[in-house]
N, C-alpha and C. Protein backbone atom coordinates (compact mmCIF):
# COMPACT_ATOMS: atom_id res chain seq x y z
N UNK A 1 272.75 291.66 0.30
CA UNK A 1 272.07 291.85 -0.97
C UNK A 1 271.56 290.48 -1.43
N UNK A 2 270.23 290.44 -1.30
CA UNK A 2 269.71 289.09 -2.22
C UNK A 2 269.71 288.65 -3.66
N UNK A 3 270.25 289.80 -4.18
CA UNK A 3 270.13 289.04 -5.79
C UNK A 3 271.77 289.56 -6.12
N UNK A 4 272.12 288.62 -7.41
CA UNK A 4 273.01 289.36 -7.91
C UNK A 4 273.16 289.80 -9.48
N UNK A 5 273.51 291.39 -9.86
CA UNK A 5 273.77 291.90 -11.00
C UNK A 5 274.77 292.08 -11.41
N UNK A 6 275.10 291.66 -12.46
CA UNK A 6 276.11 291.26 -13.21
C UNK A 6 275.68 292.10 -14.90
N UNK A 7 277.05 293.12 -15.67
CA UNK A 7 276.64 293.33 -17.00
C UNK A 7 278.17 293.38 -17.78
N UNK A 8 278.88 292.14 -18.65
CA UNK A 8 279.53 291.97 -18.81
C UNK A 8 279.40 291.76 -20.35
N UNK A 9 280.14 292.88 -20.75
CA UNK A 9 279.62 293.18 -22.46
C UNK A 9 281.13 292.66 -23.35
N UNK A 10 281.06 291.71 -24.06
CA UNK A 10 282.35 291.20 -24.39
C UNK A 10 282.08 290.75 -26.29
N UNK A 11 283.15 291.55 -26.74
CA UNK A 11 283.08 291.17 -28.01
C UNK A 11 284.42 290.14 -28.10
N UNK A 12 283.83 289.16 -29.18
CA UNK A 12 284.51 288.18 -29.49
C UNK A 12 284.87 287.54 -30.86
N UNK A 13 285.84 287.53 -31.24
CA UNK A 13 286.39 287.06 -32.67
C UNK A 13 287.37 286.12 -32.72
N UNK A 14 287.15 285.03 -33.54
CA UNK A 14 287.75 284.24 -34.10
C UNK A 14 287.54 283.58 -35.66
N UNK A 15 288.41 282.62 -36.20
CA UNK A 15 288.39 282.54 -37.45
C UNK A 15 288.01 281.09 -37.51
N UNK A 16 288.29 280.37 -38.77
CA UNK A 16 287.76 279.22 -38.96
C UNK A 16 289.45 278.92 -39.37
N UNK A 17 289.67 277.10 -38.89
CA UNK A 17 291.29 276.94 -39.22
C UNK A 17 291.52 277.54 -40.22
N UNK A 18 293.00 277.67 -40.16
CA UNK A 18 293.69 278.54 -41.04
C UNK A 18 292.77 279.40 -42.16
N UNK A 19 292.06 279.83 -41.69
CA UNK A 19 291.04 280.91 -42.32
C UNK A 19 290.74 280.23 -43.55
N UNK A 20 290.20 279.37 -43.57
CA UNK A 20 289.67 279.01 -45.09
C UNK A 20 288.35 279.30 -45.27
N UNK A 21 287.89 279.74 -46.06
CA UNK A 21 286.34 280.83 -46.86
C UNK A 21 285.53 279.50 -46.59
N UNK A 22 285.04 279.04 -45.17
CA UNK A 22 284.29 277.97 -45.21
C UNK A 22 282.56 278.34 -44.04
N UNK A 23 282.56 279.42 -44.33
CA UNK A 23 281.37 279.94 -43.82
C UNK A 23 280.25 280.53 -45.14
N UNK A 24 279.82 279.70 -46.16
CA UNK A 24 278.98 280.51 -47.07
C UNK A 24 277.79 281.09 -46.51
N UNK A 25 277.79 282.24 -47.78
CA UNK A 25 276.42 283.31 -47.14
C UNK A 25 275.23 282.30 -46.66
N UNK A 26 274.65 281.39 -47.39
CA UNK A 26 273.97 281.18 -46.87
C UNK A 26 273.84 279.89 -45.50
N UNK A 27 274.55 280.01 -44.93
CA UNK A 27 274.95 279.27 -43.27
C UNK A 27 275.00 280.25 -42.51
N UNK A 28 275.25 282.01 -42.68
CA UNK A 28 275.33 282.67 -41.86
C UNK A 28 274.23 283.11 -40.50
N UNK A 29 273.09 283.03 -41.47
CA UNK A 29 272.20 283.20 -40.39
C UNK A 29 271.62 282.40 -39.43
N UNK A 30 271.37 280.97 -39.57
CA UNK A 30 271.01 279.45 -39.30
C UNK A 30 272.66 279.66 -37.90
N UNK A 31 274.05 279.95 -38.38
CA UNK A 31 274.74 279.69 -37.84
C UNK A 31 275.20 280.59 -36.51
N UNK A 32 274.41 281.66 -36.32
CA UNK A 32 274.31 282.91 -35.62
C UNK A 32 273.16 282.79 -34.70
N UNK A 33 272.29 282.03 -35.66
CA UNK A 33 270.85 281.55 -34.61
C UNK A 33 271.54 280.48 -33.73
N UNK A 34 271.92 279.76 -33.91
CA UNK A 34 272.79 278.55 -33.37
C UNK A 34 273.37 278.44 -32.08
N UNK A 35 274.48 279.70 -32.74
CA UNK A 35 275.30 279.96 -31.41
C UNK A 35 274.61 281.03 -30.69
N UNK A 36 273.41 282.04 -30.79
CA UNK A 36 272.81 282.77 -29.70
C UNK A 36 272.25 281.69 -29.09
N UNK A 37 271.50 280.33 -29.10
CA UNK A 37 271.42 279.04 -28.11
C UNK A 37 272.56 278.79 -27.74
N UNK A 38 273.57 278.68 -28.08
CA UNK A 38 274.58 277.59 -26.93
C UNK A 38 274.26 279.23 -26.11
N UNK A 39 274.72 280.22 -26.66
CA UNK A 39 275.09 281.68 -25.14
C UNK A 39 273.62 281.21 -24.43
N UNK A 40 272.47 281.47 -24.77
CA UNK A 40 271.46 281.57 -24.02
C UNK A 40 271.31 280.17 -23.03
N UNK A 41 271.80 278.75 -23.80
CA UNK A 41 271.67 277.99 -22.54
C UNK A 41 272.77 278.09 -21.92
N UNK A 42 273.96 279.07 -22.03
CA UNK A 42 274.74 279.19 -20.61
C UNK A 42 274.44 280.29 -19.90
N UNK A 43 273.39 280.87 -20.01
CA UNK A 43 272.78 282.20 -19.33
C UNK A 43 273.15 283.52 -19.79
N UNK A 44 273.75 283.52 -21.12
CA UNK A 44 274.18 284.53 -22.18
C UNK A 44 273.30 285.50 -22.83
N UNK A 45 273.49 286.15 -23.71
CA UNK A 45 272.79 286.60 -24.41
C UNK A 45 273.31 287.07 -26.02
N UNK A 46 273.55 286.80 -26.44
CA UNK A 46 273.79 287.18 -28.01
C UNK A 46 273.11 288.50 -28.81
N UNK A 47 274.35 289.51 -28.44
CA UNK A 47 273.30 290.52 -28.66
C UNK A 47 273.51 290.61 -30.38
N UNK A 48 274.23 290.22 -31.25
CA UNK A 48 274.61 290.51 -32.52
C UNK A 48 275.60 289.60 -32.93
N UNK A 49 275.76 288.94 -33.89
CA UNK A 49 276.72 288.12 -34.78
C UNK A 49 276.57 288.46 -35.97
N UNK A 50 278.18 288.43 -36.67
CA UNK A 50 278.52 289.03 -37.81
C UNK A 50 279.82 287.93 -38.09
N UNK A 51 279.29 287.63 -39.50
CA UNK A 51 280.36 286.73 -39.83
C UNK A 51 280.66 286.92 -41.70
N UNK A 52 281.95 286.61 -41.94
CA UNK A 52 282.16 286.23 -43.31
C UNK A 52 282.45 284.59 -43.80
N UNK A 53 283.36 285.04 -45.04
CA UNK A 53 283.65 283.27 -45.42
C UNK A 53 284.85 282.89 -44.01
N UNK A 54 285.55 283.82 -43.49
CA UNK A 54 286.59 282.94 -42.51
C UNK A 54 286.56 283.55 -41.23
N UNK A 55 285.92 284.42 -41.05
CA UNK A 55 285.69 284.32 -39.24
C UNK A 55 284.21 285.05 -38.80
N UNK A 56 284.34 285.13 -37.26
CA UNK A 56 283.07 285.50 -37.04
C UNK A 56 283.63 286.47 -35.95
N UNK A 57 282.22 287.42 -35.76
CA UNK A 57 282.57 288.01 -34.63
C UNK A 57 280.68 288.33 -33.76
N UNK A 58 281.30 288.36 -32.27
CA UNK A 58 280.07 287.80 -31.99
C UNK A 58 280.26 289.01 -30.61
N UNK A 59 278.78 290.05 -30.63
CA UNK A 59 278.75 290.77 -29.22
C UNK A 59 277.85 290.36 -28.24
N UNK A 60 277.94 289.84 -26.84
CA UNK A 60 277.04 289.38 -26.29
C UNK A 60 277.33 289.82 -24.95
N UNK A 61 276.13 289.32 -24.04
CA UNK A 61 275.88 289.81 -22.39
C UNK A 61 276.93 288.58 -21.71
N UNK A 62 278.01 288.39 -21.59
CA UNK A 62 278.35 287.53 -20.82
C UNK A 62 277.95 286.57 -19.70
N UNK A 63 277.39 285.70 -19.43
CA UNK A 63 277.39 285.11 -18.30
C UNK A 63 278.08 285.44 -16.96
N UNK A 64 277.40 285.32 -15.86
CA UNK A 64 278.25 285.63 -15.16
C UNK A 64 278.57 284.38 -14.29
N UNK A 65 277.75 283.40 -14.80
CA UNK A 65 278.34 281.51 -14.17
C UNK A 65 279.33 280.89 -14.94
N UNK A 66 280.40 281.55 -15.70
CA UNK A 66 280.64 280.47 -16.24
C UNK A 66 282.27 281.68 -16.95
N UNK A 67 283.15 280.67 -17.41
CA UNK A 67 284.41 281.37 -17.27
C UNK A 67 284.28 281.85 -18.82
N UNK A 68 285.15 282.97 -19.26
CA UNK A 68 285.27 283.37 -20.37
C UNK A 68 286.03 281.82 -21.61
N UNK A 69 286.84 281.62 -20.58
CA UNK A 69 287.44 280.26 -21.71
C UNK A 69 286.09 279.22 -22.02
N UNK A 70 285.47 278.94 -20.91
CA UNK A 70 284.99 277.93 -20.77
C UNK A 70 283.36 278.26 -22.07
N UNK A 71 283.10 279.28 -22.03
CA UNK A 71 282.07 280.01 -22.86
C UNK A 71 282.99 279.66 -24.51
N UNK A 72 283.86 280.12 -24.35
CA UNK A 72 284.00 280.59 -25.66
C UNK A 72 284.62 279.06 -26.63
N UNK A 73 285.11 278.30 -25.25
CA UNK A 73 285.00 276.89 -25.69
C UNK A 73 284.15 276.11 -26.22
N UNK A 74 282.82 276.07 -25.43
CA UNK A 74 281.68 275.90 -25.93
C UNK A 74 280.93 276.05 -26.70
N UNK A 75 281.32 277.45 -27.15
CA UNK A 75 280.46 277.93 -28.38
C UNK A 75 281.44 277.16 -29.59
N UNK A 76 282.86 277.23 -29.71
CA UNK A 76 283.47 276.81 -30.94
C UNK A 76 283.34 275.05 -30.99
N UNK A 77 282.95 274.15 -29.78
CA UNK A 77 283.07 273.04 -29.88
C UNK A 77 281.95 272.83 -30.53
N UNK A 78 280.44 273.12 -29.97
CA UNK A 78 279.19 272.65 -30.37
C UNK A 78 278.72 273.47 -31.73
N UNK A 79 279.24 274.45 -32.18
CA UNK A 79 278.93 275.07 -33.26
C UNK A 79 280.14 274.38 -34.32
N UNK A 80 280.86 274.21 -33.78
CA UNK A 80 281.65 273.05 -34.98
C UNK A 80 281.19 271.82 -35.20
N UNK A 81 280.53 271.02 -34.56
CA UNK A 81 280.09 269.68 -34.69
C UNK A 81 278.78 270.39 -35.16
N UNK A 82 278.31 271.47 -34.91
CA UNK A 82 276.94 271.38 -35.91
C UNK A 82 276.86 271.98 -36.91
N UNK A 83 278.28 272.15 -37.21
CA UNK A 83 278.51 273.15 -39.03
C UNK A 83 278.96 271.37 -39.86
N UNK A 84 279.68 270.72 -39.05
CA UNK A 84 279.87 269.33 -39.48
C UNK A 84 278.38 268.33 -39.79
N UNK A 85 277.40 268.63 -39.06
CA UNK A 85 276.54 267.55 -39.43
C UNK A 85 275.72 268.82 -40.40
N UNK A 86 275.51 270.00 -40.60
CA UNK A 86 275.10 270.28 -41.62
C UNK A 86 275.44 270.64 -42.65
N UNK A 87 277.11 270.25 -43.02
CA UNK A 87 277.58 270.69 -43.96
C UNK A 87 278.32 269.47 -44.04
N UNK A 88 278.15 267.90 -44.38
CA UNK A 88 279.28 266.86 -44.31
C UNK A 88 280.02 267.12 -45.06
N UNK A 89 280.19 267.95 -46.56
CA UNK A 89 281.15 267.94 -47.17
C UNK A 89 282.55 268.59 -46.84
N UNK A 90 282.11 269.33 -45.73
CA UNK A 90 282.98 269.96 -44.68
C UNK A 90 283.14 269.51 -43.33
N UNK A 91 283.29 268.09 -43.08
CA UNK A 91 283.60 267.18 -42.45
C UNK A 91 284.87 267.52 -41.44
N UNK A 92 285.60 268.00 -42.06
CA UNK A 92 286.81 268.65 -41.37
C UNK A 92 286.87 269.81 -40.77
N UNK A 93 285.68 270.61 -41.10
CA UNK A 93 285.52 271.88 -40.37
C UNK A 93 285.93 272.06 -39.04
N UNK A 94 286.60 273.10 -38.63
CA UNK A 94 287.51 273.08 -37.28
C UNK A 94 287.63 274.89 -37.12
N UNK A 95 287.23 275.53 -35.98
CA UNK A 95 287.66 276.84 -35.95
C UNK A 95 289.40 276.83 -35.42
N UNK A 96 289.80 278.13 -35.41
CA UNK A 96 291.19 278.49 -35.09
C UNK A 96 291.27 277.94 -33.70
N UNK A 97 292.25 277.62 -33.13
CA UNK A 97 292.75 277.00 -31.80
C UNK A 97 292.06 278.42 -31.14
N UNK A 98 292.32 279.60 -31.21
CA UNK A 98 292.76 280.86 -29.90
C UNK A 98 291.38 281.44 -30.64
N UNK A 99 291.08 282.88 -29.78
CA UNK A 99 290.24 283.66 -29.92
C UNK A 99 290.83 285.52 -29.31
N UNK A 100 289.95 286.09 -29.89
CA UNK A 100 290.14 287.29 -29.08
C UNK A 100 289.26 287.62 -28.18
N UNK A 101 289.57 288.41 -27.06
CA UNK A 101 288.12 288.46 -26.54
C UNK A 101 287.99 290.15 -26.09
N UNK A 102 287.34 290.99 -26.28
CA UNK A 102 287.75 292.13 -25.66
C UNK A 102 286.29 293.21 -24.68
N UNK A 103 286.62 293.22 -24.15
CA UNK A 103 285.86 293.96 -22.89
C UNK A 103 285.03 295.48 -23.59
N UNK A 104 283.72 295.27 -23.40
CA UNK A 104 283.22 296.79 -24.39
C UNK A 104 282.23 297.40 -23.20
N UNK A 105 282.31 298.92 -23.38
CA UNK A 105 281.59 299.97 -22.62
C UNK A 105 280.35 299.82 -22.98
N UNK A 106 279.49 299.60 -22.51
CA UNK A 106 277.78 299.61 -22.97
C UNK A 106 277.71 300.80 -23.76
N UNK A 107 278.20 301.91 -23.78
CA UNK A 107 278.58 303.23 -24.22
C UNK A 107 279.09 302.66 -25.68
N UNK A 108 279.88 302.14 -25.79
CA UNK A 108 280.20 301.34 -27.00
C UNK A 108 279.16 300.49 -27.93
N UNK A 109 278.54 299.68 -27.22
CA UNK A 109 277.57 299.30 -27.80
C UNK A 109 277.27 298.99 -28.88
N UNK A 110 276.41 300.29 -29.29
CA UNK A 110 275.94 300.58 -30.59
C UNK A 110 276.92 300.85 -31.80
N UNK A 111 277.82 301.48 -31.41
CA UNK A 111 278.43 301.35 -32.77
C UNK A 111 279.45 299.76 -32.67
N UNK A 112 279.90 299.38 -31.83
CA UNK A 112 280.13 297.80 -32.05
C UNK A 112 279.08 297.11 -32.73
N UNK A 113 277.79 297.28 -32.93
CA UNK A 113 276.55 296.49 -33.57
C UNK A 113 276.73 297.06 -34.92
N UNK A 114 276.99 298.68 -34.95
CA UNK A 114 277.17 298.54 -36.49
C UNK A 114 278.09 297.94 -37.39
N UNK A 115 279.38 297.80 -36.70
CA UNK A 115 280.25 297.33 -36.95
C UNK A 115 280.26 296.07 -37.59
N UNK A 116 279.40 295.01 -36.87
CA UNK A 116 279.54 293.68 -37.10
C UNK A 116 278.52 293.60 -37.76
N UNK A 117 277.73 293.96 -37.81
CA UNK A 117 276.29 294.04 -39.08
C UNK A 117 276.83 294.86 -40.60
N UNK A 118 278.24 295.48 -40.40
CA UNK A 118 278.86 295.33 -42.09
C UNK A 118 279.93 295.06 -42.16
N UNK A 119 279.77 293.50 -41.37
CA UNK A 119 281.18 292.63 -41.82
C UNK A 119 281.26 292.56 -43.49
N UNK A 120 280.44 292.43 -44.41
CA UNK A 120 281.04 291.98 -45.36
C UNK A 120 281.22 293.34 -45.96
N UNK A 121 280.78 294.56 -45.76
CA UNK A 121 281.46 295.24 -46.80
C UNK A 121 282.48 295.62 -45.68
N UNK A 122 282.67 295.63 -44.72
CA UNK A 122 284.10 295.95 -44.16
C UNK A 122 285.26 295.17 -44.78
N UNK A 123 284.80 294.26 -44.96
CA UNK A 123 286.30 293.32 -45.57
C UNK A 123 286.23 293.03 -47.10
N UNK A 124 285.97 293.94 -47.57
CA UNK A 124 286.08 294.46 -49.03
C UNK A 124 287.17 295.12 -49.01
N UNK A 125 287.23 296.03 -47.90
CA UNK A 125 288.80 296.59 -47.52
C UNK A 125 290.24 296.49 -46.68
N UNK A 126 289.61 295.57 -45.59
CA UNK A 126 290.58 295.11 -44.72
C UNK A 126 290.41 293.30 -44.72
N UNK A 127 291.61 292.70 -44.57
CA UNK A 127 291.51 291.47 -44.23
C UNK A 127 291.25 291.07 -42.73
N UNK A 128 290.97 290.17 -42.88
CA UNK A 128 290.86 289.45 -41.21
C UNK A 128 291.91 289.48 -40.72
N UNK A 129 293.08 289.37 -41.06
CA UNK A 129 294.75 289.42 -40.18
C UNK A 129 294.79 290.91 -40.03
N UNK A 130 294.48 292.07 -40.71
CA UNK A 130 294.97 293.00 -40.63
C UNK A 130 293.68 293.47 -39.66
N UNK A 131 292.62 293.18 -39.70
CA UNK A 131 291.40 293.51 -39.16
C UNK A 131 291.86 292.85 -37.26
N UNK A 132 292.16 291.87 -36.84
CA UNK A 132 292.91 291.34 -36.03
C UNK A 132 293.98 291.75 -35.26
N UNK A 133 294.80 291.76 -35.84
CA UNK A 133 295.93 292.97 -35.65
C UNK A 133 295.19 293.97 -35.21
N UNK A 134 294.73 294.91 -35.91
CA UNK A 134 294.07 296.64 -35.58
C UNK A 134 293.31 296.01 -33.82
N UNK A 135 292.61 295.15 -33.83
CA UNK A 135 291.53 294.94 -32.86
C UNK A 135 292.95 294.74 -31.50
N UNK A 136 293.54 293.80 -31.73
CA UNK A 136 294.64 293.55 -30.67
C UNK A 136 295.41 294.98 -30.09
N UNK A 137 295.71 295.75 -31.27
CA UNK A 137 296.41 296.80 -30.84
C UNK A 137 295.63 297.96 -30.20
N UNK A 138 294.37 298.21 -30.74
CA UNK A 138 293.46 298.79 -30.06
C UNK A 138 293.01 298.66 -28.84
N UNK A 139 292.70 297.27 -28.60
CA UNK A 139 292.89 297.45 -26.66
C UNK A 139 293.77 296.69 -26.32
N UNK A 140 294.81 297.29 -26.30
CA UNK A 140 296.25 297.26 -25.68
C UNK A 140 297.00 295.90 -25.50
N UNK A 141 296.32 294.74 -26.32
CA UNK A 141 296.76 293.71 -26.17
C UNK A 141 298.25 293.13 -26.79
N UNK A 142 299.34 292.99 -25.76
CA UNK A 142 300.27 292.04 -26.22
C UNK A 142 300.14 290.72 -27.04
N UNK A 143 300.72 290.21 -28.22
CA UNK A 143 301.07 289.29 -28.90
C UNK A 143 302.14 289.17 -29.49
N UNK A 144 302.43 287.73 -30.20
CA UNK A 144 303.18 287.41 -30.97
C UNK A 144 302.84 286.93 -32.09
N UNK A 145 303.13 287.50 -33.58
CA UNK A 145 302.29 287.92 -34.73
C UNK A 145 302.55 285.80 -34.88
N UNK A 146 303.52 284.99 -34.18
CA UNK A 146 303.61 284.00 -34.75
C UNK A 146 302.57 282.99 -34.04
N UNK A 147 301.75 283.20 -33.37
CA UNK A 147 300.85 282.86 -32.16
C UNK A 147 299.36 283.24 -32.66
N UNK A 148 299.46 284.05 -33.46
CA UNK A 148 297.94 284.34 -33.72
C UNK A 148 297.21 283.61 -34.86
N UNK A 149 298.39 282.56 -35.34
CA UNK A 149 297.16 282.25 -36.67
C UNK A 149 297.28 281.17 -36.79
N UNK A 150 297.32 279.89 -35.80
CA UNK A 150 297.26 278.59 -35.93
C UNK A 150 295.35 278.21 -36.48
């Protein structure tokens, strides 16, 4: 086979340290444009980002050059140094150490897009820990509730 196809649909969430409300509305979109460049220059694709004041969640085409850590490293290193030079008063800005990452059915898809396109009235009712939690337990992921919120 001369070419290779690859379709690796991965939703991803994480928070900002210890969840502090340091994403205002208006950085959301500038900050979503941002990180669909770092995915696209690792051969990504960003199909949707949805974020509040303390985390984000992001559905995209995975790469297939490049490791899930190593992606998701990238996106929190260079999108932190560029929430720092455009926000100096938030100089300290730092996302959470860990992430979630979870594997989605193209079949899924679409309603994962709706999902993250009403982050903010979703968390009118659920918090991000409890929103977290639900996501972990939903695909079958083991943790330790003392591990998840550095």
């Amino acid at each position: 086979m001369s070419h290779t196809y690859s379709q690796i649909l991965v939703h991803i969430v994480f928070s900002t340290k210890n969840r502090e409300p340091l994403l205002s509305d208006n950085i959301h979109d500038e900050l979503h444009a941002y990180i669909g460049g770092i995915v696209e220059n690792r051969c990504g694709t960003l199909l949707i980002a949805g974020s509040v004041a303390d985390h984000i969640h992001l559905f995209l085409s995975h790469p297939r050059t490049i490791s899930p850590s190593d992606l998701v490293r990238d996106i929190k290193s260079v999108s932190s140094q560029w929430m720092k030079e455009k926000m100096p008063r938030e100089n300290d800005f730092a996302w959470q150490t860990g992430y979630g990452m979870f594997s989605i059915s193209p079949s899924h898809g679409m309603a994962l897009e709706k999902y993250i396109a009403r982050q903010p009235e979703h968390h009118l009712k659920e918090t991000f820990q409890d929103e977290y939690r639900r996501l972990m337990k939903k695909y079958r992921i083991e943790y330790e509730e003392r591990y998840l919120w550095d």
